[in-house]
Protein backbone atom coordinates (compact mmCIF):
# COMPACT_ATOMS: atom_id res chain seq x y z
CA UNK A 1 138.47 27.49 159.01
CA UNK A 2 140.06 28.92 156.03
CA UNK A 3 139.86 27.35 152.62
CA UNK A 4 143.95 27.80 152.12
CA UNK A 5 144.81 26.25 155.32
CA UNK A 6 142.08 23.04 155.66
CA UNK A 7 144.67 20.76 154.15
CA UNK A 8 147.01 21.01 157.35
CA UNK A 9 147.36 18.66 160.11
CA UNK A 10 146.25 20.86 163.54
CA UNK A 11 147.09 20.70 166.93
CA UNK A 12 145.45 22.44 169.53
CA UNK A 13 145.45 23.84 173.47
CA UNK A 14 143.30 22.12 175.50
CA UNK A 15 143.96 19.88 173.06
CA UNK A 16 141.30 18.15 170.51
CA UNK A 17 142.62 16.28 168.31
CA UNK A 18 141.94 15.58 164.79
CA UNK A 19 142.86 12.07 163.36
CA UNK A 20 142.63 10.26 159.74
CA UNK A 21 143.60 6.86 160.08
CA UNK A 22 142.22 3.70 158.42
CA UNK A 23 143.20 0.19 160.21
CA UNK A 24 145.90 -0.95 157.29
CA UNK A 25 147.97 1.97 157.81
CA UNK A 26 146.83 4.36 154.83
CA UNK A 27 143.48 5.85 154.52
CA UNK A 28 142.23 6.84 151.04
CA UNK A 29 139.38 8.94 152.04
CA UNK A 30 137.17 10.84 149.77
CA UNK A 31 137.20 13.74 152.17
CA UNK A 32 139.06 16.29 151.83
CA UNK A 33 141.61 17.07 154.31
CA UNK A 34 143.14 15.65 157.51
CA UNK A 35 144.32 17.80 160.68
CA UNK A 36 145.09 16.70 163.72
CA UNK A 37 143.51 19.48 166.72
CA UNK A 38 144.76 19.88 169.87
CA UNK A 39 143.02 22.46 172.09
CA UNK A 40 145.53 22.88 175.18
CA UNK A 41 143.51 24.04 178.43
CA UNK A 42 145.72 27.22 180.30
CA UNK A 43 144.43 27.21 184.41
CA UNK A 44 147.62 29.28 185.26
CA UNK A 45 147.71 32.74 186.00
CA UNK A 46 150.34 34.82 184.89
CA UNK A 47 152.12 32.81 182.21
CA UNK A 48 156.25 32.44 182.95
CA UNK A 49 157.08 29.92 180.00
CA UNK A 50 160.83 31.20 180.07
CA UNK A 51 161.56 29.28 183.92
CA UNK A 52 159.11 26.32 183.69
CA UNK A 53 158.36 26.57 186.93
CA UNK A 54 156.55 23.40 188.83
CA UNK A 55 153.03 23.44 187.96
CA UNK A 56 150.10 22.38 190.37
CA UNK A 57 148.74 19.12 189.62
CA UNK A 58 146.22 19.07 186.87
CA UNK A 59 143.18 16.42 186.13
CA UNK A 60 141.75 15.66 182.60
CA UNK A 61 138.87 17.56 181.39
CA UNK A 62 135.81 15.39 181.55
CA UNK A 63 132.24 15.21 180.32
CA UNK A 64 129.06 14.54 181.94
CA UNK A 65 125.75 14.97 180.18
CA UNK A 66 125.93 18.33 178.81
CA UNK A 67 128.87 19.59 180.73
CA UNK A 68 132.43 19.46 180.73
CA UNK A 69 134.05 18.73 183.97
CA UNK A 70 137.25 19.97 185.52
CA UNK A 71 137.53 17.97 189.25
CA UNK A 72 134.32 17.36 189.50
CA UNK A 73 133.26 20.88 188.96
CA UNK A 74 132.05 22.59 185.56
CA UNK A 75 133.75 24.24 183.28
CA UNK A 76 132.97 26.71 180.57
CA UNK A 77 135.77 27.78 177.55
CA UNK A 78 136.62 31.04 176.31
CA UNK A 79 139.46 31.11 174.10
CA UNK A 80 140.79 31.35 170.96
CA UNK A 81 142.82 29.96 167.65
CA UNK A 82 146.63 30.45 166.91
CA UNK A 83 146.98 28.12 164.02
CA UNK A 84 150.88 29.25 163.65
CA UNK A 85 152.53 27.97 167.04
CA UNK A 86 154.00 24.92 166.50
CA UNK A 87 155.55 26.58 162.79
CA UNK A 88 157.25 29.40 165.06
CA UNK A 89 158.09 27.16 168.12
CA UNK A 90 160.66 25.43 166.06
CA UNK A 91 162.42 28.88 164.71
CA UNK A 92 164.86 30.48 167.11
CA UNK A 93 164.33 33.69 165.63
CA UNK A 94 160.52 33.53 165.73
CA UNK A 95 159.93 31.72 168.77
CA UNK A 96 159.20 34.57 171.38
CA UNK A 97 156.03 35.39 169.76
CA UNK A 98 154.35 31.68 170.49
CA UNK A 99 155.16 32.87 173.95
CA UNK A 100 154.12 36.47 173.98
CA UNK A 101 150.83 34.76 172.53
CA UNK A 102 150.17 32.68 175.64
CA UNK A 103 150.91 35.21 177.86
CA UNK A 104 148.60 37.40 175.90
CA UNK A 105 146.06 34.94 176.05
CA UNK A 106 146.84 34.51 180.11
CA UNK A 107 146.30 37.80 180.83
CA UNK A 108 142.59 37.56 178.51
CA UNK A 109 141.55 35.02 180.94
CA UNK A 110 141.61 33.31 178.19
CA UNK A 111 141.14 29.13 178.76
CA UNK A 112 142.03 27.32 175.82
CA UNK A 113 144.11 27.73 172.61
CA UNK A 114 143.78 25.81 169.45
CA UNK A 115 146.71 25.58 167.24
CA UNK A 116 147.77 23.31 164.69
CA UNK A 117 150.49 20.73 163.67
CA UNK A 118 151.39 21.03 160.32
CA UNK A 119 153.04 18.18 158.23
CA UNK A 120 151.74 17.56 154.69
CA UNK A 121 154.70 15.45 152.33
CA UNK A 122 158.19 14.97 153.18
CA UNK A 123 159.43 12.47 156.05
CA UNK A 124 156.74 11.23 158.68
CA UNK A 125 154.03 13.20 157.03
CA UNK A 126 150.73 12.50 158.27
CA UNK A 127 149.24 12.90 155.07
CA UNK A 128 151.71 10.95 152.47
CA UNK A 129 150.06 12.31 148.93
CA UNK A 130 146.72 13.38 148.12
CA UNK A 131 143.81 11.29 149.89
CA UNK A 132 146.80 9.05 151.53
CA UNK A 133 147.50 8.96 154.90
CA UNK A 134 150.01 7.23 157.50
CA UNK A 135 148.02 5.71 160.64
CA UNK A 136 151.49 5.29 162.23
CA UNK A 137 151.97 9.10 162.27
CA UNK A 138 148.64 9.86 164.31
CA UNK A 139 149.76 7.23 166.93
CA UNK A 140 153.39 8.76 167.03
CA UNK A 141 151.63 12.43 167.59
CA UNK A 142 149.18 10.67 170.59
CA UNK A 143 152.32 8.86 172.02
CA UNK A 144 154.75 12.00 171.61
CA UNK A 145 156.56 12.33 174.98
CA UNK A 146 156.99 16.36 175.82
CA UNK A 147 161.10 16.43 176.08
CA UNK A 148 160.16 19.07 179.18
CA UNK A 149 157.46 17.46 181.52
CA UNK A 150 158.72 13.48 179.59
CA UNK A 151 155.30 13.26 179.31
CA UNK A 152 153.52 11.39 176.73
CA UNK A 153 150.46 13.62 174.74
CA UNK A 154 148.17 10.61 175.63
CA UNK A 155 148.66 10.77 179.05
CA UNK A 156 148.73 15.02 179.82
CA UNK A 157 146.26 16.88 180.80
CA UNK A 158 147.14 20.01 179.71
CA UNK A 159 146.01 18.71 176.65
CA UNK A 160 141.80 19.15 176.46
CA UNK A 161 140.45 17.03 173.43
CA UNK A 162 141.51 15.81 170.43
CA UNK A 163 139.36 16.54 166.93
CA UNK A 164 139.23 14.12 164.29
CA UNK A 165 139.53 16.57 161.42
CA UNK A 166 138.61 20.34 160.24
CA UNK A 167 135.34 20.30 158.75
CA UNK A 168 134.83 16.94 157.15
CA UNK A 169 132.83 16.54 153.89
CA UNK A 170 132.31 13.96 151.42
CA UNK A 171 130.42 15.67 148.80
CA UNK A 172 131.01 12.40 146.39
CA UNK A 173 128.15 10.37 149.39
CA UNK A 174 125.99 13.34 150.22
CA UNK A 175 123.74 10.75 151.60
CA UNK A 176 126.40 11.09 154.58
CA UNK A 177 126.92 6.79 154.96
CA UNK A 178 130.57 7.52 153.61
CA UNK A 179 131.40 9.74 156.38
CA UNK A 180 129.63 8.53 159.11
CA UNK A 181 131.51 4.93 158.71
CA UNK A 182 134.76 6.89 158.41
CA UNK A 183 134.07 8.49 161.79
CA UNK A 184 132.92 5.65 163.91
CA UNK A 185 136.24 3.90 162.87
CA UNK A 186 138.28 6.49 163.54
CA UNK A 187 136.74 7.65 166.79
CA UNK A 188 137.16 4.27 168.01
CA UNK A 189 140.64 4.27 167.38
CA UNK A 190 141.83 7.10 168.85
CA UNK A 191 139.95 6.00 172.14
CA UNK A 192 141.74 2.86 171.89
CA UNK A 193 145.09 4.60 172.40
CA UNK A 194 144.01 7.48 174.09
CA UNK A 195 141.34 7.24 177.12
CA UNK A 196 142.46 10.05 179.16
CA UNK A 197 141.36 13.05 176.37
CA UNK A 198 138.00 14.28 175.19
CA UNK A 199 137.38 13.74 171.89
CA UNK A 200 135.23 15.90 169.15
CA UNK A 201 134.93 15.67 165.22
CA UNK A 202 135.22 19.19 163.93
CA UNK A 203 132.29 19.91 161.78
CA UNK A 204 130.93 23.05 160.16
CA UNK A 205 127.81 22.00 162.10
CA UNK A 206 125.56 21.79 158.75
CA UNK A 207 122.47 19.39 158.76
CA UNK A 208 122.32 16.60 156.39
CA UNK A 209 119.63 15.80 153.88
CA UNK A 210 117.66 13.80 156.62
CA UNK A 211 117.34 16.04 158.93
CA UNK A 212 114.47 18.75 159.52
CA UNK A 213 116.41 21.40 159.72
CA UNK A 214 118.21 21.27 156.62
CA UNK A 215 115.93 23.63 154.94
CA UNK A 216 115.25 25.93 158.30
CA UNK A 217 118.48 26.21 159.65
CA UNK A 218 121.29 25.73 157.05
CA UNK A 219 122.42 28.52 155.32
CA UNK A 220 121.30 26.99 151.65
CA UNK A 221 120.39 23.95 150.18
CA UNK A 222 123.82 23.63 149.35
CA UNK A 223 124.71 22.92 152.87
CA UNK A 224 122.68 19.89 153.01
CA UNK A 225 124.87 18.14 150.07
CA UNK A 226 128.48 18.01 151.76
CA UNK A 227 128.31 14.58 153.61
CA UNK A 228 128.25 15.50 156.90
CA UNK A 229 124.93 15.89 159.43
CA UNK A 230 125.41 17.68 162.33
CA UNK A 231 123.46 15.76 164.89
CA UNK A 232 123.53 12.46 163.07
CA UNK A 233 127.74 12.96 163.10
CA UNK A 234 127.71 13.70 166.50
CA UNK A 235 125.52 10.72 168.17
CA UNK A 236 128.67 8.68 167.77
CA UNK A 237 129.53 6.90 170.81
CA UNK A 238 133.26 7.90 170.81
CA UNK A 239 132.58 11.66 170.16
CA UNK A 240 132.32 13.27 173.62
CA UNK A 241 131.58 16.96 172.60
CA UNK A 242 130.23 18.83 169.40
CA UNK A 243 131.67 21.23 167.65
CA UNK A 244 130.19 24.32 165.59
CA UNK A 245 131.80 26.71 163.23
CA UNK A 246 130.45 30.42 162.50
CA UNK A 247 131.21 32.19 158.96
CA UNK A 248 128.29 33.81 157.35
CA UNK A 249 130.45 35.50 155.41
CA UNK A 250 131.53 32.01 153.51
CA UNK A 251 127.82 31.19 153.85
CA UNK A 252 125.99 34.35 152.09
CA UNK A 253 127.26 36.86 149.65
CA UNK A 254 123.95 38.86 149.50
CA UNK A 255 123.08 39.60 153.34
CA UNK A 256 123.87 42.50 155.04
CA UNK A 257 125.55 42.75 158.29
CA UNK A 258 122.19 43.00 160.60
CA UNK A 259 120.94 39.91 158.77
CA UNK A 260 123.88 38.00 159.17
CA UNK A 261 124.34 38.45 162.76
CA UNK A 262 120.33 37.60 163.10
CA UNK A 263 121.16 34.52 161.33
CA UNK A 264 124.15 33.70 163.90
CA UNK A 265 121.31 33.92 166.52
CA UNK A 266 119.35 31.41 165.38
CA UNK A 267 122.15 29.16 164.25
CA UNK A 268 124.01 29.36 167.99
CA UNK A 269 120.56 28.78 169.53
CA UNK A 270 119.60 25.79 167.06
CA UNK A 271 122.40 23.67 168.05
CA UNK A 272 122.40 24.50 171.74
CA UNK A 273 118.88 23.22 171.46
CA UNK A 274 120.45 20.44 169.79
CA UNK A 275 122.67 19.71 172.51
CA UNK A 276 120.27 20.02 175.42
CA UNK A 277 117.52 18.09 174.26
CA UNK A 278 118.79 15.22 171.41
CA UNK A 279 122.55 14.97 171.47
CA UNK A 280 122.86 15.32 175.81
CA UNK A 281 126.41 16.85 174.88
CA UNK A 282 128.50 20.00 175.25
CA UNK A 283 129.08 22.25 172.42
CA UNK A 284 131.96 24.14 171.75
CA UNK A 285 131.85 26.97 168.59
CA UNK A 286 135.46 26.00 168.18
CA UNK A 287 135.63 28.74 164.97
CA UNK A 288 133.88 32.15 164.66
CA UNK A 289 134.55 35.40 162.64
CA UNK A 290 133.63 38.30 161.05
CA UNK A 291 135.65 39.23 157.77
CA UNK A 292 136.41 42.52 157.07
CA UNK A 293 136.57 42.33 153.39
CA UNK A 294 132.97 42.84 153.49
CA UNK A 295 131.32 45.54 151.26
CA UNK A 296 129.91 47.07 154.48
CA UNK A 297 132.61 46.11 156.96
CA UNK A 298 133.12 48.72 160.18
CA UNK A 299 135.29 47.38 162.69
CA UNK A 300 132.54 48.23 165.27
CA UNK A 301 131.15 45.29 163.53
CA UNK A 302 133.21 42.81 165.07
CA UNK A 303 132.73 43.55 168.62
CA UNK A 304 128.32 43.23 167.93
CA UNK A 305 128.96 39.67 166.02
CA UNK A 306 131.47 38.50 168.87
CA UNK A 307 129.00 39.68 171.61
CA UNK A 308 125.62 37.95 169.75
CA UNK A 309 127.84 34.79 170.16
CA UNK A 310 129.05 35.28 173.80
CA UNK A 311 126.04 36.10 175.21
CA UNK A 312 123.95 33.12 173.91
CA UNK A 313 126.90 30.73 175.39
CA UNK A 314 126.69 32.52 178.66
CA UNK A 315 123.31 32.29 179.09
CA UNK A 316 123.59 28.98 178.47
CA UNK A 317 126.29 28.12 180.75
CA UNK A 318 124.72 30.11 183.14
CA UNK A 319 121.47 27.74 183.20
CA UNK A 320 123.81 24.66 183.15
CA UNK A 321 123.03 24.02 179.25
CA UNK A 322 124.97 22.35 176.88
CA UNK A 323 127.09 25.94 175.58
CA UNK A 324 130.39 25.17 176.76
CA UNK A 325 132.36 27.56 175.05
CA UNK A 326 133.67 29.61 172.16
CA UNK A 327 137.23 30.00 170.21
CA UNK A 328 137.19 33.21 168.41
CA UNK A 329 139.19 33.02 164.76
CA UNK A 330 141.88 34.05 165.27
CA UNK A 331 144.39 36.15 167.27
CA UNK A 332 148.16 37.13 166.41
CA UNK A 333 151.11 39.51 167.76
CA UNK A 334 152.53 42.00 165.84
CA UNK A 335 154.68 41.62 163.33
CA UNK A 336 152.94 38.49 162.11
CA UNK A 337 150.95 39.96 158.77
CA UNK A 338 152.34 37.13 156.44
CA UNK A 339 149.76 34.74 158.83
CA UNK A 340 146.64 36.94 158.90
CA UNK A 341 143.61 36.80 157.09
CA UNK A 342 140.51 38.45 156.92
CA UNK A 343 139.30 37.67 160.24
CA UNK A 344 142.45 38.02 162.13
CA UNK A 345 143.30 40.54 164.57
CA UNK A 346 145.67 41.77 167.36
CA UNK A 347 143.18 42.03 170.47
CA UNK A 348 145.13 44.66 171.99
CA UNK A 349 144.71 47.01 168.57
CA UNK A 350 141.40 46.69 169.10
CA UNK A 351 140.24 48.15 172.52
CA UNK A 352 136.40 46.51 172.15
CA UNK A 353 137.29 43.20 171.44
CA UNK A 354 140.11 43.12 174.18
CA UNK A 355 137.56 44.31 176.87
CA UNK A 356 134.69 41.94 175.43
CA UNK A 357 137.30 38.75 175.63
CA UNK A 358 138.08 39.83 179.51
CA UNK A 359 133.98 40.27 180.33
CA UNK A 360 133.71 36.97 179.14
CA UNK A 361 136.02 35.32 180.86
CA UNK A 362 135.48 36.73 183.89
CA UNK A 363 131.25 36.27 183.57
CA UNK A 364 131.82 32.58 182.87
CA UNK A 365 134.53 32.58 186.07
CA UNK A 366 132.06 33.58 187.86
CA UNK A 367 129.56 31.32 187.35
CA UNK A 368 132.44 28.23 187.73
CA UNK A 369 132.92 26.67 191.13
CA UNK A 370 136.71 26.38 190.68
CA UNK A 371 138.18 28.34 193.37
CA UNK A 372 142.08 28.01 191.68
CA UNK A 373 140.04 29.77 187.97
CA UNK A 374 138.79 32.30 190.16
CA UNK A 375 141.63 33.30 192.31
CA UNK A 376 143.72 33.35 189.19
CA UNK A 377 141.14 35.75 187.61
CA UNK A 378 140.69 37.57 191.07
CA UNK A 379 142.83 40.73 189.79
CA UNK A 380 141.78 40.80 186.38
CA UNK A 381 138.18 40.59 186.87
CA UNK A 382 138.48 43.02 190.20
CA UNK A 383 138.98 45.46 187.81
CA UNK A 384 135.76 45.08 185.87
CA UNK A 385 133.89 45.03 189.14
């Protein structure tokens, strides 16, 4: 995610959340920033959030093997990030864009959302001052009742996962021990109050300095030197999915924009392979984007990198592999410029992504066994047919 916003605690749809939390109360990690992820999982139709209207009954998202599991049944993501929705929820005045979002998102077929839940200094701040932070306040986020549903976070299943941080590192160890302990502990705590929700890290996906792909898969050699190891990371007993982010434009300064998305090939493929064959564990590419402050940006651009990633997940879903699903960075309403960056868009302004987002969720609908997913995507999809 993006450099300016990796010190902020996140919360997500289909919700994975991201804890820092050391057993005496404060953690003083060498890492870099804490967020706490929530990715919130939407199986309604036509989003109403202005009458609340009785929902159907919902079950946890669960994992077996490769695949995530929704009653038994599996189930693939497409969705996307809104980083900004718990900022505007609590502003009158700005409020009816979190839920024109959702119902933009709705009417996607879009499946998950991952926002975040900012609180930095100041009174119940997760993280108290730099490399401090309160264990109390990621219990108080997992044990939040919803003042709608009176629902506690722990115990809803609207809520997907939880992800431990945004793309840990701890360049001071980049023999990766520092890290890796640092996980383990904090993966087993948030099980310990929360065993309903999924649980992920949220790494980059880079491979550590012991792996064999560090010098055929990473971008650089630099890659290799942050702290974290993909599949080494990710073997942790308490981490029930993986997760993968996609920038080449962060990565590279000196490929062009058939290179790059050649590289995103072989990247997506690598840790599907992962996945399938050493790991036994779904992967989610909770991040991807294409900036257009490149030297040779064309918006047609966007639509080729989102579809080289789409298509690799769906032919992996469709053989039952471990590509569960994709969150494209990031989507906004208008009026919201102050919050965009250089991989942000409005779908809508943009008629190729809009009708790439609906193919995919209709394509991995189709190849789901819920009949509820597909009846609410009945109209939408009908229209693609």
């Amino acid at each position: 995610m993006k450099r300016d916003l990796r010190s902020h605690l996140s919360l997500r749809f289909l919700t994975i959340y991201r804890k820092m939390v050391a057993g005496n109360g404060l953690l003083y990690p060498i890492l870099g920033f804490a967020s706490c992820v929530a990715f919130i999982y939407m199986s309604f139709g036509d989003l109403k959030l202005s009458s609340f209207p009785k929902e159907p009954k919902l079950s946890f998202v669960e994992r077996n093997g490769t695949q995530f599991l929704l009653d038994g049944k599996p189930l693939y993501v497409n969705g996307w990030n809104s980083y900004w929705l718990m900022a505007h929820s609590v502003d009158e005045n700005r409020r009816p864009m979190v839920s024109a979002m959702l119902q933009a998102g709705a009417k996607m077929g879009l499946t998950v959302c991952r926002t975040w839940a900012f609180n930095d200094g100041g009174y119940d701040a997760l993280q108290i001052s730099p490399r401090q932070f309160d264990e109390r306040v990621f219990k108080t986020v997992l044990t939040r009742k919803n003042t709608i549903t009176g629902i506690e976070y722990r115990n809803d299943p609207t809520i997907f996962a939880w992800e431990l941080m945004n793309e840990p590192r701890c360049m001071s160890d980049p023999s990766g021990d520092t890290l890796q302990d640092w996980l383990e502990e904090m993966s087993a705590f948030i099980k310990s109050i929360d065993k309903n929700h999924l649980l992920t890290i949220g790494l980059e996906g880079f491979y550590g300095p012991k792996s064999p792909k560090k010098s055929t898969v990473n971008p650089e050699e630099w890659a290799s030197t942050l702290g974290s190891d993909f599949v080494h990371n990710s073997n942790i007993t308490n981490v029930d999915f993986t997760s993968v982010h996609i920038y080449p434009d962060h990565w590279f300064h000196d490929l062009g924009f058939e290179e790059k998305r050649n590289y995103v090939s072989k990247w997506v493929h690598s840790h599907i392979e992962d996945c399938d064959k050493v790991l036994k564990k779904p992967v989610m590419f909770t991040e991807y984007g294409l900036s257009n402050q490149n030297k040779d940006f064309q918006p047609s651009q966007r639509e080729q990198f989102y579809r080289t990633i789409l298509d690799i997940i769906y032919k992996s879903a469709k053989k039952k592999g471990s590509g569960a699903g994709a969150l494209v960075w990031q989507f906004f309403v208008e009026g919201m410029e102050e919050y965009n960056d250089d991989f942000g868009l409005v779908p809508w302004e943009s008629p190729s992504i809009y009708k790439l987002t609906i193919e995919q969720s209709c394509r991995l609908a189709r190849i789901q066994e819920h009949s509820q997913e597909k009846e609410n995507l009945k109209e939408l999809c009908s229209k693609r047919d």
